[in-house]
Each structure stands twice: as structure tokens, then as C-alpha cells.
PDB file of N, CA and C in Angstrom:
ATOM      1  N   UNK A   1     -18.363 -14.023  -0.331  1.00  0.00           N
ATOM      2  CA  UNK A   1     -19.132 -13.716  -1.517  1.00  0.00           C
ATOM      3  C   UNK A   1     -20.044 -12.529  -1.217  1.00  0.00           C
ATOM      4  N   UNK A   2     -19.636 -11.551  -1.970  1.00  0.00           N
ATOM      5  CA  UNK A   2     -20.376 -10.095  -1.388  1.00  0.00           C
ATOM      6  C   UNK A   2     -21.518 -10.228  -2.679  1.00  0.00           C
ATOM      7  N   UNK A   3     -21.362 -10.589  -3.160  1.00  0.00           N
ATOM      8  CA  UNK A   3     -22.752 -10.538  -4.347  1.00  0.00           C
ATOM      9  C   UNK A   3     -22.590 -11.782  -5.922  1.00  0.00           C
ATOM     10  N   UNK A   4     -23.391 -11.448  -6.507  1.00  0.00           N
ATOM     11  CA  UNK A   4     -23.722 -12.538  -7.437  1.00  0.00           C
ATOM     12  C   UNK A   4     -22.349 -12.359  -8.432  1.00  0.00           C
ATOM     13  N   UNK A   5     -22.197 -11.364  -8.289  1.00  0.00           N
ATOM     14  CA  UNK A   5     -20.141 -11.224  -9.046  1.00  0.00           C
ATOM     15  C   UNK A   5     -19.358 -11.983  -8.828  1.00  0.00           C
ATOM     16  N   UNK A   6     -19.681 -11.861  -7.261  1.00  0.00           N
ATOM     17  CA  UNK A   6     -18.216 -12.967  -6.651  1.00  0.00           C
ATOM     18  C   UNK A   6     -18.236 -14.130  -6.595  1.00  0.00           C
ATOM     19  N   UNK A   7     -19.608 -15.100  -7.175  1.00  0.00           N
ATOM     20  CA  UNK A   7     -20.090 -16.093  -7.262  1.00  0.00           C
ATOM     21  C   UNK A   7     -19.764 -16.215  -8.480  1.00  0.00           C
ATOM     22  N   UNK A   8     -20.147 -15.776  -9.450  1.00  0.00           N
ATOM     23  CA  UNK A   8     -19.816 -15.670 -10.774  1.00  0.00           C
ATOM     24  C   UNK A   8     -17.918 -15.407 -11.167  1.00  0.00           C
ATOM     25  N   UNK A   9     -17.691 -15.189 -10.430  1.00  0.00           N
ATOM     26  CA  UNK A   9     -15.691 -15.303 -10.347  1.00  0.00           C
ATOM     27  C   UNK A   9     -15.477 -16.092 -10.097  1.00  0.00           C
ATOM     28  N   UNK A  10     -15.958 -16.914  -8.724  1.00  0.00           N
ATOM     29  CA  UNK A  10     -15.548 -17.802  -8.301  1.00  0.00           C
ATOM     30  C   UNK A  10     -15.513 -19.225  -9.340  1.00  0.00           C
ATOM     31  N   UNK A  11     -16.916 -19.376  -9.748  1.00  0.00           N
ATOM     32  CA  UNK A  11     -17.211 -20.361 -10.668  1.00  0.00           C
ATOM     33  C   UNK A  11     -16.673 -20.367 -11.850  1.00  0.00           C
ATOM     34  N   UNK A  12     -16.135 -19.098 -12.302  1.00  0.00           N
ATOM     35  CA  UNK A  12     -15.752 -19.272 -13.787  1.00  0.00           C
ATOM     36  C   UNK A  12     -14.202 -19.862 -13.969  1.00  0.00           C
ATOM     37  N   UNK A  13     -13.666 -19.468 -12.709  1.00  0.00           N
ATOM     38  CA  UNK A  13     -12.165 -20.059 -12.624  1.00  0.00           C
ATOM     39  C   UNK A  13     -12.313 -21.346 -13.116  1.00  0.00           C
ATOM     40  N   UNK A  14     -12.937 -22.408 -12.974  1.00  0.00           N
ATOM     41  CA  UNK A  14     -13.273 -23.906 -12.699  1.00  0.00           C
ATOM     42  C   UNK A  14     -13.675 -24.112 -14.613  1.00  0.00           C
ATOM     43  N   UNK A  15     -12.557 -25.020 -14.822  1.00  0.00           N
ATOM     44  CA  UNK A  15     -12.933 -25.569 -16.616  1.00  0.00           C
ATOM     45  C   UNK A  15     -14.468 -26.203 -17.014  1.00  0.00           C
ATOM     46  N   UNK A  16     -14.949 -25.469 -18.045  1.00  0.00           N
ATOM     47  CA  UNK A  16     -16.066 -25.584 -18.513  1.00  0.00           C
ATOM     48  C   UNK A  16     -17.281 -25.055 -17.576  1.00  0.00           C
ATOM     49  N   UNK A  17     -17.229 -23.950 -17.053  1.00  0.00           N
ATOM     50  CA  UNK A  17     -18.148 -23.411 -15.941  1.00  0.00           C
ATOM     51  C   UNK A  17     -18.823 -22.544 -17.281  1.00  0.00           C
ATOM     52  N   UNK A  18     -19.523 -22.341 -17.152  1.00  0.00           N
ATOM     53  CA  UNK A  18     -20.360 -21.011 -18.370  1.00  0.00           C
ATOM     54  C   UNK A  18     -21.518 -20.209 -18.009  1.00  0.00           C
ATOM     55  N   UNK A  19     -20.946 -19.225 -18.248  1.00  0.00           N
ATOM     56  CA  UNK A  19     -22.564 -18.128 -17.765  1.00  0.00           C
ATOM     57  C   UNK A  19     -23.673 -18.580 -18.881  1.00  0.00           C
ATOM     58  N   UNK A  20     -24.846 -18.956 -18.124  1.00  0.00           N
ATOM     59  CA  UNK A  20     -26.354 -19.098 -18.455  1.00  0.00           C
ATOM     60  C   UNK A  20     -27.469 -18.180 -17.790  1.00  0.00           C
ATOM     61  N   UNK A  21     -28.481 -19.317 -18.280  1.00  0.00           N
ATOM     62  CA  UNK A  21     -29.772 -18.632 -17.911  1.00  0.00           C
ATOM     63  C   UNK A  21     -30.648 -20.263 -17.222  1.00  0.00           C
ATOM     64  N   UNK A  22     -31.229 -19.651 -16.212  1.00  0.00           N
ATOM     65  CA  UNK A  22     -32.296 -21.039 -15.422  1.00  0.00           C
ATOM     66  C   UNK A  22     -33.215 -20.322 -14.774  1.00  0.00           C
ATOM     67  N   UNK A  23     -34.586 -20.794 -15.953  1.00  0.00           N
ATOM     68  CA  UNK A  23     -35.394 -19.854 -15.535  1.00  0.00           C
ATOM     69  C   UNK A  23     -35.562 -18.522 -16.234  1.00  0.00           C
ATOM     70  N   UNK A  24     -35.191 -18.219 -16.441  1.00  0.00           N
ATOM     71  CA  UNK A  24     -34.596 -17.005 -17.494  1.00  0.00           C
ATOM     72  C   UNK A  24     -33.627 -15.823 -16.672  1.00  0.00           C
ATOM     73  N   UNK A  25     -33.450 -16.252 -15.186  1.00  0.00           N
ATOM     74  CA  UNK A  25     -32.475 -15.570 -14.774  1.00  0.00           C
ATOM     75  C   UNK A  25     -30.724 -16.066 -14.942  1.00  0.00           C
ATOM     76  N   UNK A  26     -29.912 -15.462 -14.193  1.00  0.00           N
ATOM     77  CA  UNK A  26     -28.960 -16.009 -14.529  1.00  0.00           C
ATOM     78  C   UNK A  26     -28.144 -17.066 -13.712  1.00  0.00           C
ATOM     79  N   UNK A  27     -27.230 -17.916 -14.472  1.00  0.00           N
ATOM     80  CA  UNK A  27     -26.955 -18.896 -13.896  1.00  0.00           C
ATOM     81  C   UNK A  27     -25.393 -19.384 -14.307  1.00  0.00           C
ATOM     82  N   UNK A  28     -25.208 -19.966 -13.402  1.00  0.00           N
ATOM     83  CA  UNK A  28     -23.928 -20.435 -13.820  1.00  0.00           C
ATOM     84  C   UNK A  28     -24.107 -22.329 -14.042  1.00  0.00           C
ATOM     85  N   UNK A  29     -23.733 -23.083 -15.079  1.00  0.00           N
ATOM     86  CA  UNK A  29     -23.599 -24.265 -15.993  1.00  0.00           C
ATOM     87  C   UNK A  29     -22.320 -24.600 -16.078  1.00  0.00           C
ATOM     88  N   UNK A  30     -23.036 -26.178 -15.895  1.00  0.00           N
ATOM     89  CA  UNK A  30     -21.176 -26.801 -16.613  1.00  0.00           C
ATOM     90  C   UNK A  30     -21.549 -28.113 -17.191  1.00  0.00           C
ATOM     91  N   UNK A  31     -21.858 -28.320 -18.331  1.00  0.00           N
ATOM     92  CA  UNK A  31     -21.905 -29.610 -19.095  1.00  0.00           C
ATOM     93  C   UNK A  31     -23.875 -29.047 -19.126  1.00  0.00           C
ATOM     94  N   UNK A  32     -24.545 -28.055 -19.251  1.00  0.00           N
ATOM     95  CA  UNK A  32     -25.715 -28.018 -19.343  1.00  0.00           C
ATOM     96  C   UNK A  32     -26.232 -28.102 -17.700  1.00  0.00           C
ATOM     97  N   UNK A  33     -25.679 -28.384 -17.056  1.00  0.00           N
ATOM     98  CA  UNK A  33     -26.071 -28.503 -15.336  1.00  0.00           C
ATOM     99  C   UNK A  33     -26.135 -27.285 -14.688  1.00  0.00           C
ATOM    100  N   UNK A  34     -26.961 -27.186 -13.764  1.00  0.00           N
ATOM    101  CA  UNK A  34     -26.837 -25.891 -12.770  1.00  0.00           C
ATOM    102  C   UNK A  34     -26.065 -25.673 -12.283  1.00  0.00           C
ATOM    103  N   UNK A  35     -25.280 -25.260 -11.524  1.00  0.00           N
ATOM    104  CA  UNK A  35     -24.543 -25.094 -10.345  1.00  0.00           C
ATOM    105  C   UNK A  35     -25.029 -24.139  -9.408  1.00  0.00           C
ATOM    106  N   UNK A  36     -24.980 -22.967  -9.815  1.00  0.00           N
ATOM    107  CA  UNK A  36     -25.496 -21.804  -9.147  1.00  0.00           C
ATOM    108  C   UNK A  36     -26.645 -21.085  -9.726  1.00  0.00           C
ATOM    109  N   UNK A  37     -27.397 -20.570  -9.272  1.00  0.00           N
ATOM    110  CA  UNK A  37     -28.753 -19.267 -10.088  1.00  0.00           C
ATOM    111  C   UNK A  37     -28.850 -18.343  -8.953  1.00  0.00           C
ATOM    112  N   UNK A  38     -29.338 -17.228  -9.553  1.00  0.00           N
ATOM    113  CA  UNK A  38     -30.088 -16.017  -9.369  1.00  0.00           C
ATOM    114  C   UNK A  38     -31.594 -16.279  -8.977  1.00  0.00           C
ATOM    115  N   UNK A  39     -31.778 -17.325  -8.954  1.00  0.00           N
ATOM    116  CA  UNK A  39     -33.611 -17.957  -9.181  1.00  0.00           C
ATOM    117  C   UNK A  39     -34.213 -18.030  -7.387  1.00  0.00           C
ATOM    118  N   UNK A  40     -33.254 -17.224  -6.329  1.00  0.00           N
ATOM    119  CA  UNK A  40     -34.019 -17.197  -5.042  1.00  0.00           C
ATOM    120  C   UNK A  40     -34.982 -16.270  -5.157  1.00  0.00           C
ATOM    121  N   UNK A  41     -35.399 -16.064  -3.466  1.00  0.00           N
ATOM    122  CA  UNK A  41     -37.028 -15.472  -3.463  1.00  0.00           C
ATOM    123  C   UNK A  41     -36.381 -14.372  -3.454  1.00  0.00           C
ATOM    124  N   UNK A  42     -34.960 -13.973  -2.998  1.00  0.00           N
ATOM    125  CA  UNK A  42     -35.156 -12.480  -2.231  1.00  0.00           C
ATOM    126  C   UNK A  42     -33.608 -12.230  -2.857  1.00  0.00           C
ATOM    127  N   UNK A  43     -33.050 -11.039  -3.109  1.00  0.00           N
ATOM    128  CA  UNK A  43     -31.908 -10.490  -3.949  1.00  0.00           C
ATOM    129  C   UNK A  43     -30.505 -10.933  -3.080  1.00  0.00           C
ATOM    130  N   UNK A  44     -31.074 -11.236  -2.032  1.00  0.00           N
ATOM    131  CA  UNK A  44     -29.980 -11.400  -1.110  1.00  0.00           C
ATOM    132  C   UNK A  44     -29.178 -12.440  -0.534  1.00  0.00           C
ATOM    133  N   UNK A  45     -29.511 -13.542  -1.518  1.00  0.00           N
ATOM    134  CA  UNK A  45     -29.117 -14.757  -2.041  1.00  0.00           C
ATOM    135  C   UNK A  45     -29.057 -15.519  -2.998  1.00  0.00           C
ATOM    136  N   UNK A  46     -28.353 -16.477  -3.343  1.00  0.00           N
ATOM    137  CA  UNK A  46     -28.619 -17.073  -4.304  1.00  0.00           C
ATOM    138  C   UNK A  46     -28.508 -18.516  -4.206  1.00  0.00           C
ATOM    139  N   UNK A  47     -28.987 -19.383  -5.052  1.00  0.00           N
ATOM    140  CA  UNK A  47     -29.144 -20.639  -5.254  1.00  0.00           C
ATOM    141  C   UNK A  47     -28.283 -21.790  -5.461  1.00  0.00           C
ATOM    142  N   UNK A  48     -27.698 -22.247  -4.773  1.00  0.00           N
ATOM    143  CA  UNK A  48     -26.437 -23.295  -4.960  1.00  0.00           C
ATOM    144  C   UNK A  48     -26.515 -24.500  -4.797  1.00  0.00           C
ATOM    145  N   UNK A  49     -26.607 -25.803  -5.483  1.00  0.00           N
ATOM    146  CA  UNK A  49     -26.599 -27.038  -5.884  1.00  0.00           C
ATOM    147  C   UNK A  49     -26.299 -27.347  -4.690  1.00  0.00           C
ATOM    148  N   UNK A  50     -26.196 -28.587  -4.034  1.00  0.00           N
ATOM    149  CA  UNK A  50     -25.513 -29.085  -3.081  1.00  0.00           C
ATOM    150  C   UNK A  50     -25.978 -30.718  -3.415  1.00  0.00           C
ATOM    151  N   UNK A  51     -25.642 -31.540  -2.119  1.00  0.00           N
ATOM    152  CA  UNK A  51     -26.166 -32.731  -1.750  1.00  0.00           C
ATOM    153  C   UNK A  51     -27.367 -32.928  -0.625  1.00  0.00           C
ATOM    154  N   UNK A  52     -28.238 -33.280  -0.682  1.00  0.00           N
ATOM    155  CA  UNK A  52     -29.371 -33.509  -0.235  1.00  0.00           C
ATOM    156  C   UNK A  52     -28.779 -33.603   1.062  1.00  0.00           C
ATOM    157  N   UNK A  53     -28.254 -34.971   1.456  1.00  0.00           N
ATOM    158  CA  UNK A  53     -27.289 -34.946   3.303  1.00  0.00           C
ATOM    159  C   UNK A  53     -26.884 -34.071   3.762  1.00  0.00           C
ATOM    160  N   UNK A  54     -25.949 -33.411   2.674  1.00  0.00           N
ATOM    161  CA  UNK A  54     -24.988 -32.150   2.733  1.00  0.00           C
ATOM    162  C   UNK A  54     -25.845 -30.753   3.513  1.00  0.00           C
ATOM    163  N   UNK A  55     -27.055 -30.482   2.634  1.00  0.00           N
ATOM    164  CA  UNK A  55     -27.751 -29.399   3.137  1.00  0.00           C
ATOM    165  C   UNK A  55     -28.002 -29.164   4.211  1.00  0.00           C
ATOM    166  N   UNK A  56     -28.545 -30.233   4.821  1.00  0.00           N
ATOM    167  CA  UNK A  56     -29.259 -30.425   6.300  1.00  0.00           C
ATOM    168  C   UNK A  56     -28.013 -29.999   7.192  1.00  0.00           C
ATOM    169  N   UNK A  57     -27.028 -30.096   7.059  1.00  0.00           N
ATOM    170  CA  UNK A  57     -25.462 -29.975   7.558  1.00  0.00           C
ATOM    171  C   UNK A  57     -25.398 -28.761   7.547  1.00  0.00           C
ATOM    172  N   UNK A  58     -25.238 -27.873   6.240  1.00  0.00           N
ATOM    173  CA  UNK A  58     -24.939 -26.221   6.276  1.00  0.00           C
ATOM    174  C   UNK A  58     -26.113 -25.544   6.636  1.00  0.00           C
ATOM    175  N   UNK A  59     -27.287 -26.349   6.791  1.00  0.00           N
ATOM    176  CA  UNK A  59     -28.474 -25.121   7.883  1.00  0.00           C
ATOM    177  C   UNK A  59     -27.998 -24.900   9.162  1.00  0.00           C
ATOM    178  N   UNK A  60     -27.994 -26.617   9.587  1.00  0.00           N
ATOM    179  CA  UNK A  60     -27.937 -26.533  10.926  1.00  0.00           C
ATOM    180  C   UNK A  60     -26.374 -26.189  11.763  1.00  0.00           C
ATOM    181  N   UNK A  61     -25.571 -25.676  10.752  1.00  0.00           N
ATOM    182  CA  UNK A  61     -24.397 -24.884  11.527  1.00  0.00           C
ATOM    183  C   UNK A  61     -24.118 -23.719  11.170  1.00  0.00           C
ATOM    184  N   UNK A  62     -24.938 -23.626   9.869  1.00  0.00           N
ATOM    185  CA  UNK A  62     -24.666 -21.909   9.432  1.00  0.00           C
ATOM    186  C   UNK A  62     -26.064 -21.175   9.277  1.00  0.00           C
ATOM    187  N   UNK A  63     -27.068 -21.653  10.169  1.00  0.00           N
ATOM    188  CA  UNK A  63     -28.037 -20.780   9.111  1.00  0.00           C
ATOM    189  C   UNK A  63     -27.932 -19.293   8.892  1.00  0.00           C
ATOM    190  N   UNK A  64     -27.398 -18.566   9.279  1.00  0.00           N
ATOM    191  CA  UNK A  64     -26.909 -17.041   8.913  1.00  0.00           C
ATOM    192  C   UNK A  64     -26.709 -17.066   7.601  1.00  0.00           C
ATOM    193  N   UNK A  65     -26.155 -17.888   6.881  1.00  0.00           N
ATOM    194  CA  UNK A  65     -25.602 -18.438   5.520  1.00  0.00           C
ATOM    195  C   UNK A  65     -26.302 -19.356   4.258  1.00  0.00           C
ATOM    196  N   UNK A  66     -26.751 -19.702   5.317  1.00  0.00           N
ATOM    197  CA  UNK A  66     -27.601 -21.636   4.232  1.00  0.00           C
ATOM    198  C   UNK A  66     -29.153 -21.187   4.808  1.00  0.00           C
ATOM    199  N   UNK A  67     -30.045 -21.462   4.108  1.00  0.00           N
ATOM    200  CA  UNK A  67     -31.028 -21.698   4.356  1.00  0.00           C
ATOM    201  C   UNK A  67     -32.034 -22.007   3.305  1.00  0.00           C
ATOM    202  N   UNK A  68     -33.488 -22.513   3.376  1.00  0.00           N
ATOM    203  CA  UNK A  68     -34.068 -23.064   2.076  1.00  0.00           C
ATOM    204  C   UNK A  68     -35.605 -22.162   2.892  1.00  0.00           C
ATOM    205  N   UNK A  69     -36.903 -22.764   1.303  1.00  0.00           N
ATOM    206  CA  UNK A  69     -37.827 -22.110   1.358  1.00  0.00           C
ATOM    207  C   UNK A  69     -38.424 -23.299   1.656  1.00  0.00           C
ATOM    208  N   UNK A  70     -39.990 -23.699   1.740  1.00  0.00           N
ATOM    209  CA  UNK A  70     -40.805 -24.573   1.713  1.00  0.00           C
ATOM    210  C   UNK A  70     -40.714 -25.244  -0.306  1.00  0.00           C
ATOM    211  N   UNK A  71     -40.321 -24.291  -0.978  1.00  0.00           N
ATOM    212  CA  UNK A  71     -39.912 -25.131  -2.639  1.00  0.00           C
ATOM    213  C   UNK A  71     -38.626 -25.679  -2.266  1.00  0.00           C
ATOM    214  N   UNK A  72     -37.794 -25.543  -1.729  1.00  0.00           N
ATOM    215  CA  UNK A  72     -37.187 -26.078  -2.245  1.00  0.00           C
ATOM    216  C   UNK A  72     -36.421 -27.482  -1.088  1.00  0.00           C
ATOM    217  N   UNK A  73     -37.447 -27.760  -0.256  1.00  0.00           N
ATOM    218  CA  UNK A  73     -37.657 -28.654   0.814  1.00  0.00           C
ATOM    219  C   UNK A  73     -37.735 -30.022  -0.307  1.00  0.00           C
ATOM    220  N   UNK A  74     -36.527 -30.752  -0.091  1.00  0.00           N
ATOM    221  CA  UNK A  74     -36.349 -32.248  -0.619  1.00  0.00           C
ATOM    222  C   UNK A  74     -35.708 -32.074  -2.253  1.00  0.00           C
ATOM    223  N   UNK A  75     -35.085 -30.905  -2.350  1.00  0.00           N
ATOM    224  CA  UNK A  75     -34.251 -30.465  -3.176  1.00  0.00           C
ATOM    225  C   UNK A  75     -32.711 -30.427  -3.219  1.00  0.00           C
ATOM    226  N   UNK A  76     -32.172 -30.752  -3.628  1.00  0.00           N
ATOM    227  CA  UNK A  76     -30.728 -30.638  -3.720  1.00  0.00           C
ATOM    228  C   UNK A  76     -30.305 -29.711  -3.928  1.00  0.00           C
ATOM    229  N   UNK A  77     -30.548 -28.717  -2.976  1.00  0.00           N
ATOM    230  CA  UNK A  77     -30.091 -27.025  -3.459  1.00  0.00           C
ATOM    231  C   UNK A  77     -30.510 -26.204  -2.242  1.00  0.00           C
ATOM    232  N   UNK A  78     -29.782 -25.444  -1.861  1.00  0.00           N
ATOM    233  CA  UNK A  78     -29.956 -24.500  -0.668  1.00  0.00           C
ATOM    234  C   UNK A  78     -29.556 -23.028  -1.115  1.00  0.00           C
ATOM    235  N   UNK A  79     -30.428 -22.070  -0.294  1.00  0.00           N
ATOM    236  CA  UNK A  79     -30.102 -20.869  -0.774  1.00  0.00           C
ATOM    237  C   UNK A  79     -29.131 -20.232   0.495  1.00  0.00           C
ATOM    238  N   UNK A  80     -28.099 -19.648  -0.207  1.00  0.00           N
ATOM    239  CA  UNK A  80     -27.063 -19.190   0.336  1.00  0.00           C
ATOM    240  C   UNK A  80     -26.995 -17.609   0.348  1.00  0.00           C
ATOM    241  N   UNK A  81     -26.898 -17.154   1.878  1.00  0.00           N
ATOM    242  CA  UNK A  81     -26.837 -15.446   1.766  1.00  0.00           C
ATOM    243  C   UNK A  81     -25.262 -14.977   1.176  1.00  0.00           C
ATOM    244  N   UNK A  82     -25.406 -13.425   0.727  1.00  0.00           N
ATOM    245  CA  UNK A  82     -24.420 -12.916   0.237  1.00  0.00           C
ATOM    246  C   UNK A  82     -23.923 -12.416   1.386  1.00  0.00           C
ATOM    247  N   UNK A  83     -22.296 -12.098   1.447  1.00  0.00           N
ATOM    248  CA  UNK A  83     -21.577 -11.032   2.619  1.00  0.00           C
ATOM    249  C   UNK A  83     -22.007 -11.849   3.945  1.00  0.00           C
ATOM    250  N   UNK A  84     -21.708 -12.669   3.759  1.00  0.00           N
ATOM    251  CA  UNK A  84     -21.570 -13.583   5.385  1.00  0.00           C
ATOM    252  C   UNK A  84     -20.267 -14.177   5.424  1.00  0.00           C
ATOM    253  N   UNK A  85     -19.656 -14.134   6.581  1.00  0.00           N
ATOM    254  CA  UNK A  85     -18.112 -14.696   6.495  1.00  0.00           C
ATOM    255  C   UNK A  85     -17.556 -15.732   6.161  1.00  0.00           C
ATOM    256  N   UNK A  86     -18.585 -16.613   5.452  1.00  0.00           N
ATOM    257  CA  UNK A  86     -18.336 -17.844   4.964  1.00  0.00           C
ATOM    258  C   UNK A  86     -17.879 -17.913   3.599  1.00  0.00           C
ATOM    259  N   UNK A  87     -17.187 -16.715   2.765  1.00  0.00           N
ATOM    260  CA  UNK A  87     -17.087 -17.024   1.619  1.00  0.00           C
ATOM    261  C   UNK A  87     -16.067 -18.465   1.195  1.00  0.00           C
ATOM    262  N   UNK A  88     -15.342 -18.475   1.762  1.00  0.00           N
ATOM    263  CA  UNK A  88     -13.991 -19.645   1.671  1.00  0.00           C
ATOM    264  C   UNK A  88     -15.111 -21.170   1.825  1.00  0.00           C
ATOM    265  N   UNK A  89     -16.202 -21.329   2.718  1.00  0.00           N
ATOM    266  CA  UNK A  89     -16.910 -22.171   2.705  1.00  0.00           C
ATOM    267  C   UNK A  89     -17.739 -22.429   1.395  1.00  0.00           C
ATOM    268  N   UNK A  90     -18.305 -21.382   0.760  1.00  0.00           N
ATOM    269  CA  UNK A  90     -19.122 -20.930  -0.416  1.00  0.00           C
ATOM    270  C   UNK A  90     -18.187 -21.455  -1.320  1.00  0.00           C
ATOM    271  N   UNK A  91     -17.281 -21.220  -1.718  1.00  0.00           N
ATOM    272  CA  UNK A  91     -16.225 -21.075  -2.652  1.00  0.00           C
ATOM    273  C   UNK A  91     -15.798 -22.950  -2.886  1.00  0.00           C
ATOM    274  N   UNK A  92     -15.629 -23.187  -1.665  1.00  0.00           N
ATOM    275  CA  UNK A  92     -15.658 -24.753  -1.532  1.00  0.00           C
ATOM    276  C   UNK A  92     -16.942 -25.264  -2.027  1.00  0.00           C
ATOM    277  N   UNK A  93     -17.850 -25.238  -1.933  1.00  0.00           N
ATOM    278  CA  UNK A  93     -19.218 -25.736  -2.201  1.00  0.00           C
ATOM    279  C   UNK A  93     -19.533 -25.238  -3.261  1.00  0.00           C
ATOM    280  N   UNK A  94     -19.051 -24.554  -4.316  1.00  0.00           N
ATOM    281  CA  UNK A  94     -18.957 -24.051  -5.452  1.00  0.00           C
ATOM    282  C   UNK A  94     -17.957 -24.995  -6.376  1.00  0.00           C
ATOM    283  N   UNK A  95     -17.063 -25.189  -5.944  1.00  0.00           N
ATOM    284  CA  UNK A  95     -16.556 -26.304  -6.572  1.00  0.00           C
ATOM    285  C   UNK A  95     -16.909 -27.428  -6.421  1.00  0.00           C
ATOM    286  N   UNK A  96     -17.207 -28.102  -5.235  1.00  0.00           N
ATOM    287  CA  UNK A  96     -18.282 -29.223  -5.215  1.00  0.00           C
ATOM    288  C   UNK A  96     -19.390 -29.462  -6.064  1.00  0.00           C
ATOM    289  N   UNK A  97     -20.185 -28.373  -6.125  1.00  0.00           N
ATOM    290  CA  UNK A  97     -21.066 -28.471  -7.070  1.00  0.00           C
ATOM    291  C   UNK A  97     -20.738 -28.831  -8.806  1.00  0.00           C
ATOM    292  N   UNK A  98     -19.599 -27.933  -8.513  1.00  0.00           N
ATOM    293  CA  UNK A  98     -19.092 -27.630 -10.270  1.00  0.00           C
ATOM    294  C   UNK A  98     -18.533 -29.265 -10.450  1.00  0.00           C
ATOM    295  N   UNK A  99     -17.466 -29.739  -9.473  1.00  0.00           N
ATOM    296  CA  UNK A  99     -17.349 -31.484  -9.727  1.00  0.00           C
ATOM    297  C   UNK A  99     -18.331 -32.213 -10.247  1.00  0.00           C
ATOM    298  N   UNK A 100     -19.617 -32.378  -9.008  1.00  0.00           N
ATOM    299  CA  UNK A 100     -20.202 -33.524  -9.426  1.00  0.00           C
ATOM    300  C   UNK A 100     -20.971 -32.965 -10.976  1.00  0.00           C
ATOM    301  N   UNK A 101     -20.802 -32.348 -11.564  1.00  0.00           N
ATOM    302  CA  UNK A 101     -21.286 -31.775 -13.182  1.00  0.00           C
ATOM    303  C   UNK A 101     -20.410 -32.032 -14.283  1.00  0.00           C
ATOM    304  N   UNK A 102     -19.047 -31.656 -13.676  1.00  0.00           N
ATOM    305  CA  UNK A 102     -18.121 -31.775 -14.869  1.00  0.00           C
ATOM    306  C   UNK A 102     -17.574 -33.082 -15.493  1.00  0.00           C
ATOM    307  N   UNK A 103     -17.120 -32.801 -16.330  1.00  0.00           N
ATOM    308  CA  UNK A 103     -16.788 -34.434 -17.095  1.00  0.00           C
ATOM    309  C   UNK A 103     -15.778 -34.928 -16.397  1.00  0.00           C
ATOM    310  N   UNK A 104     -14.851 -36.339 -16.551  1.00  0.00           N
ATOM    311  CA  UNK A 104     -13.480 -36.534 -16.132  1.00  0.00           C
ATOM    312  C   UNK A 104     -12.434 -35.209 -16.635  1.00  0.00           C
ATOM    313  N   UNK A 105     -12.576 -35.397 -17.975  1.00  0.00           N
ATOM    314  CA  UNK A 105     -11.937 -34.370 -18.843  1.00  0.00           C
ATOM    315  C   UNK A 105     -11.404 -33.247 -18.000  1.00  0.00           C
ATOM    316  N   UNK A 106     -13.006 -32.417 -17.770  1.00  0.00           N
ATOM    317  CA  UNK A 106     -13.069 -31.249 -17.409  1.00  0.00           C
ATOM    318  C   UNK A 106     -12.244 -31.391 -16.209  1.00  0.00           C
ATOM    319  N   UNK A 107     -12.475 -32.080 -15.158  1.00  0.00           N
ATOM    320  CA  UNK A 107     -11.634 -32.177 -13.669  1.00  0.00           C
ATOM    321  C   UNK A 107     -10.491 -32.424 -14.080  1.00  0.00           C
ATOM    322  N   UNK A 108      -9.633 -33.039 -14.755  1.00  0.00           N
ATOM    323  CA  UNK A 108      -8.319 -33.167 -15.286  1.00  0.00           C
ATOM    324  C   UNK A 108      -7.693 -33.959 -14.082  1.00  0.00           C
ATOM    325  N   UNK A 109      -6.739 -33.142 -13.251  1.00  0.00           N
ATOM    326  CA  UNK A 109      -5.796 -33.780 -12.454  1.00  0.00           C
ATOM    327  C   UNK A 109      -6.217 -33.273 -10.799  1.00  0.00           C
ATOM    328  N   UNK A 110      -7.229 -32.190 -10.887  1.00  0.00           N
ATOM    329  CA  UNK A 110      -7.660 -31.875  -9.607  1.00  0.00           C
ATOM    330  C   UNK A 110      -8.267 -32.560  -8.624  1.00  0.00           C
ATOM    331  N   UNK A 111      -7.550 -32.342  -7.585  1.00  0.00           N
ATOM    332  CA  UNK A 111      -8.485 -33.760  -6.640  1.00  0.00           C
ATOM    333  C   UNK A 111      -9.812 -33.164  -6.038  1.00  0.00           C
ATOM    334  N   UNK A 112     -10.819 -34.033  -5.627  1.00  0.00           N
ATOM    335  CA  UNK A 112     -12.201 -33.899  -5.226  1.00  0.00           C
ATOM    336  C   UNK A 112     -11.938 -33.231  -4.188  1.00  0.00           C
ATOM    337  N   UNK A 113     -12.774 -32.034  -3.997  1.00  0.00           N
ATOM    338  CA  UNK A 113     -12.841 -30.597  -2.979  1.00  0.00           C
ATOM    339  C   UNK A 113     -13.975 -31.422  -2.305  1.00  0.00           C
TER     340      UNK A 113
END
């Protein structure tokens, strides 16, 4: 993921993903839910949903990649750098996110990423 584009590609592939606003920046939604924002401290990341367990996991093996602020400590959301070689990881955790949001409907026949 070289920038908030390729985040925004990635997510839109995925049924019922929709460009928003959170915060008044931009965001990517699915059923009214977050998934992703623009809403970090610094341009050079952005904001991605996760699981609370989950997080503590992608600091402590990627922090080049994952990392959080003192806000967002006991949050279900980690901020993720752009242009780190983890996009295929990103991309996975992008659909993770987009799952636990979407309806049955929306997931159809795809199995849990």
C-alpha cells in the first residue's frame, strides 16, 4: 500500500465497502462502520480497524508497519504506515476488517480471511 489510493482500491473491491467521511476526513465504510480513515496524526499513515488481541500482534512483529498513539491505546484500531512491504498483509487486514462489518448478505459465499 503506497498511499491512501491503494487502500482505497483495495477496500472497494469488497461488496458494500463505500467511500466516506470520519471525522470529516476520509474514510472507507461498510454497513455505516469504519474500516479504514485518513484520521492519523501524521500523512504517512492511516487508520485501520483491527481486533484489540490482534493489534498487540502486528506491533510487536511489524512495528515498521503497525503502530498506535497514546489515543488510540485500548482501541481497536492501529495505525498502519504506507510503502512498507507488507502490503499483501494490509490487504488481508483490510478484509478482516471489512468482514467483521459486513452483513451475511454482503460476505455471500466468501470464506473468513
Amino acid at each position: 500500500m503506497r498511499d491512501w489510493d491503494d487502500v482505497v482500491q483495495a477496500a472497494m473491491a469488497l461488496p458494500g465497502a463505500e467511500l466516506a467521511t470520519h471525522y470529516g476526513k476520509p474514510s472507507i465504510k461498510v454497513r455505516g462502520k469504519t474500516v479504514a480513515g485518513t484520521t492519523a496524526v501524521d500523512d504517512d499513515s492511516f487508520v485501520l480497524h483491527v481486533a484489540q488481541d490482534e493489534k498487540a500482534a502486528l506491533i510487536a512483529t511489524d512495528p515498521d508497519t503497525f503502530w498506535q498513539t497514546p489515543h488510540y491505546d485500548g482501541w481497536p484500531a492501529v495505525l498502519v504506515r504506507y510503502a512498507t512491504p507488507a502490503s499483501d498483509r494490509i490487504a488481508l487486514l483490510i478484509e478482516r476488517a471489512w468482514w467483521d462489518r459486513a452483513s451475511g448478505a454482503q460476505r455471500g459465499d466468501r470464506p473468513r480471511p
